[in-house]
C-alpha atoms as a PDB file:
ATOM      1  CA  UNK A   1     105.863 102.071 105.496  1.00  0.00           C
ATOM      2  CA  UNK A   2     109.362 103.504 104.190  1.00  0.00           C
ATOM      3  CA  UNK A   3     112.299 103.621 106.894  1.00  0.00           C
ATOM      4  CA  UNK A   4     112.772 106.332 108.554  1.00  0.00           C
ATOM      5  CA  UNK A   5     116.204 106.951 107.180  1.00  0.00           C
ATOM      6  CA  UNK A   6     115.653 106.838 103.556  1.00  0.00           C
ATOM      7  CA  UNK A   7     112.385 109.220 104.392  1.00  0.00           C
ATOM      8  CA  UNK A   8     114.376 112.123 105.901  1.00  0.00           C
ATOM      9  CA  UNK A   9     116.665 112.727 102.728  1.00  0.00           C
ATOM     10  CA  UNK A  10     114.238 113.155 100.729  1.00  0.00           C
ATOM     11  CA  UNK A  11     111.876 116.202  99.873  1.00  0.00           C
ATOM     12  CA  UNK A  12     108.169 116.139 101.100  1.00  0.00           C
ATOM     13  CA  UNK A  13     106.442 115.240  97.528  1.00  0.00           C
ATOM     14  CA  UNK A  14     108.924 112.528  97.200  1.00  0.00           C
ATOM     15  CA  UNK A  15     107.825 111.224 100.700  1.00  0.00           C
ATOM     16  CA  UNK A  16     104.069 111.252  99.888  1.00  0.00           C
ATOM     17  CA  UNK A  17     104.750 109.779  96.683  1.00  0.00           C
ATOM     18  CA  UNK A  18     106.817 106.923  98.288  1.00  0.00           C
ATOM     19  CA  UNK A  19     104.359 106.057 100.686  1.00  0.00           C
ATOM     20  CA  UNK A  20     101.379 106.163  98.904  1.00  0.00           C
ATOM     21  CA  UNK A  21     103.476 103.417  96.178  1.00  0.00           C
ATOM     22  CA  UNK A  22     104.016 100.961  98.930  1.00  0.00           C
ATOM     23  CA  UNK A  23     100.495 101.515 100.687  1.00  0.00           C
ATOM     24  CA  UNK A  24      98.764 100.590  97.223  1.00  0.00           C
ATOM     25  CA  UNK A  25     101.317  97.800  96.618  1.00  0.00           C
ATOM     26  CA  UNK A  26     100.127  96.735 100.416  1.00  0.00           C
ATOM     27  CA  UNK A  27      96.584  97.180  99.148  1.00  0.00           C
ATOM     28  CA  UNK A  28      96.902  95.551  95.775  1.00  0.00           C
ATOM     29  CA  UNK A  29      98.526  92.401  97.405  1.00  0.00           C
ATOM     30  CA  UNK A  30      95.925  92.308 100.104  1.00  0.00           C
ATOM     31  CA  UNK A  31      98.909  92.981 102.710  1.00  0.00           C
ATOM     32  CA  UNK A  32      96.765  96.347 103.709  1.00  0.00           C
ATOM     33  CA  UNK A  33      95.739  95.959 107.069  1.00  0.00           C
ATOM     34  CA  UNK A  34      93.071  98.532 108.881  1.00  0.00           C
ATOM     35  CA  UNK A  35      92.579  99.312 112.872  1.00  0.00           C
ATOM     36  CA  UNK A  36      95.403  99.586 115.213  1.00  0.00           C
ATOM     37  CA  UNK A  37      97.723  96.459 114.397  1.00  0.00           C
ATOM     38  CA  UNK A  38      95.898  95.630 111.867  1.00  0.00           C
ATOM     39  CA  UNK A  39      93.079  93.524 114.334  1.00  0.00           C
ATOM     40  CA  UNK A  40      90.456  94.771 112.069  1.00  0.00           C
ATOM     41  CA  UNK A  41      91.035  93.074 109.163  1.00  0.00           C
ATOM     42  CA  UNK A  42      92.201  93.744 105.569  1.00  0.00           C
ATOM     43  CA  UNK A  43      91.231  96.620 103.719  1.00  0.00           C
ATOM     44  CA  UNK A  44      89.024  96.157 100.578  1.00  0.00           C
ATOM     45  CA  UNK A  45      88.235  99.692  99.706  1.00  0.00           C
ATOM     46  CA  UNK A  46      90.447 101.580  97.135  1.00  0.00           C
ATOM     47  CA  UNK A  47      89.214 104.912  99.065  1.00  0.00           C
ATOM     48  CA  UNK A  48      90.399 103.680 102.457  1.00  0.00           C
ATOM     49  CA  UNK A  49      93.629 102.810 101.333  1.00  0.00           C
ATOM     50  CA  UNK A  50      93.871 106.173  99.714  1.00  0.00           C
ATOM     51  CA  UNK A  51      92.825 107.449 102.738  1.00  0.00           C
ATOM     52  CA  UNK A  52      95.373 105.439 105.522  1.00  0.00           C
ATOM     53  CA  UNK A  53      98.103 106.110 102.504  1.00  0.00           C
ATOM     54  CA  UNK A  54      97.531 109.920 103.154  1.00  0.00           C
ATOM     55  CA  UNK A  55      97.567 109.530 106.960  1.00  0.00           C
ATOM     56  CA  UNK A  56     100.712 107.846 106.702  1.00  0.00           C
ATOM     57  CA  UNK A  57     102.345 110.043 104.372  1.00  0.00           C
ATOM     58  CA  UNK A  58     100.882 113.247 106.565  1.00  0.00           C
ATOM     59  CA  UNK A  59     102.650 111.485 109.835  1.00  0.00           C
ATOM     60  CA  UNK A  60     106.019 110.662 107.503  1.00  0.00           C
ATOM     61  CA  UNK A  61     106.037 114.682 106.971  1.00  0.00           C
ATOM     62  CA  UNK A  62     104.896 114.657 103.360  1.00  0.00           C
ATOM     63  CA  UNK A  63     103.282 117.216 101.678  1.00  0.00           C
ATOM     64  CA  UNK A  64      99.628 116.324 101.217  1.00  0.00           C
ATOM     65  CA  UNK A  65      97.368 118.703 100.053  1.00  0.00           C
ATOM     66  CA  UNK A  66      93.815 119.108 101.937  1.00  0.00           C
ATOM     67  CA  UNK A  67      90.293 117.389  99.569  1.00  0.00           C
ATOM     68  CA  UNK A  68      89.282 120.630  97.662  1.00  0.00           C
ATOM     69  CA  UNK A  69      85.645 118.981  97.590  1.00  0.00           C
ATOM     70  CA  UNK A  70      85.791 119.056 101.174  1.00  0.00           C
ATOM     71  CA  UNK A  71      86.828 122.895 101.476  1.00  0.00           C
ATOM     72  CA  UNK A  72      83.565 124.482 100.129  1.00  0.00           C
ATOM     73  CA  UNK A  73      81.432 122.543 102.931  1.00  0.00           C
ATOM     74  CA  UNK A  74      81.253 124.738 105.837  1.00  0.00           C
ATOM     75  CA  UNK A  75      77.135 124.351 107.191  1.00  0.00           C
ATOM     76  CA  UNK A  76      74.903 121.652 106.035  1.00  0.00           C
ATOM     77  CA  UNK A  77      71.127 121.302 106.242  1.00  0.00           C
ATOM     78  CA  UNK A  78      68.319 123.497 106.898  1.00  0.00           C
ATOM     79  CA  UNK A  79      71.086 126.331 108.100  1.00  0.00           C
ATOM     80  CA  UNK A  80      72.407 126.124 104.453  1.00  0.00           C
ATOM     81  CA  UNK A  81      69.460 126.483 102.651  1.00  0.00           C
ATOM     82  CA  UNK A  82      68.078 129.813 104.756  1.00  0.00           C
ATOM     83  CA  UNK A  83      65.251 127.641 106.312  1.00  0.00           C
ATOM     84  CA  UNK A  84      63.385 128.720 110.204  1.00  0.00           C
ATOM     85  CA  UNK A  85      64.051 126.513 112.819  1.00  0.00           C
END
């Protein structure tokens, strides 16, 4: 992850965008570890990089906006389509 330094002069798309660089870069050079400490392994999914890339870049106090696929979905199953329990 970026230093903490350089991160704090910089505005919050700039430190989404420079986290997300060197978590790919991580993940393309199999460097991307998952788990606390990394004791699960290395990460092989371009989604869960994505995904720990946005975590970090969320704690780092970037600007990352919430999955608009994942804002429609409020109830789910029988409830959603009007059917008696």
């Amino acid at each position: 992850m970026p230093s903490a330094k350089s991160l704090k002069e910089k505005s919050p798309e700039s430190k989404t965008k420079a986290t997300m660089e060197e978590v790919m870069h991580e993940f393309k050079n199999h460097e991307l570890k998952s788990g606390p400490g990394g004791k699960a392994g290395a990460v092989k999914s371009r989604k869960q990089a994505i995904a720990i890339g946005l975590s970090e870049a969320r704690k780092a106090g970037g600007a990352v906006k919430a999955n608009p696929a994942d804002s429609g979905r409020k109830s789910s199953g029988k409830r959603a389509r009007g059917a008696s329990a």
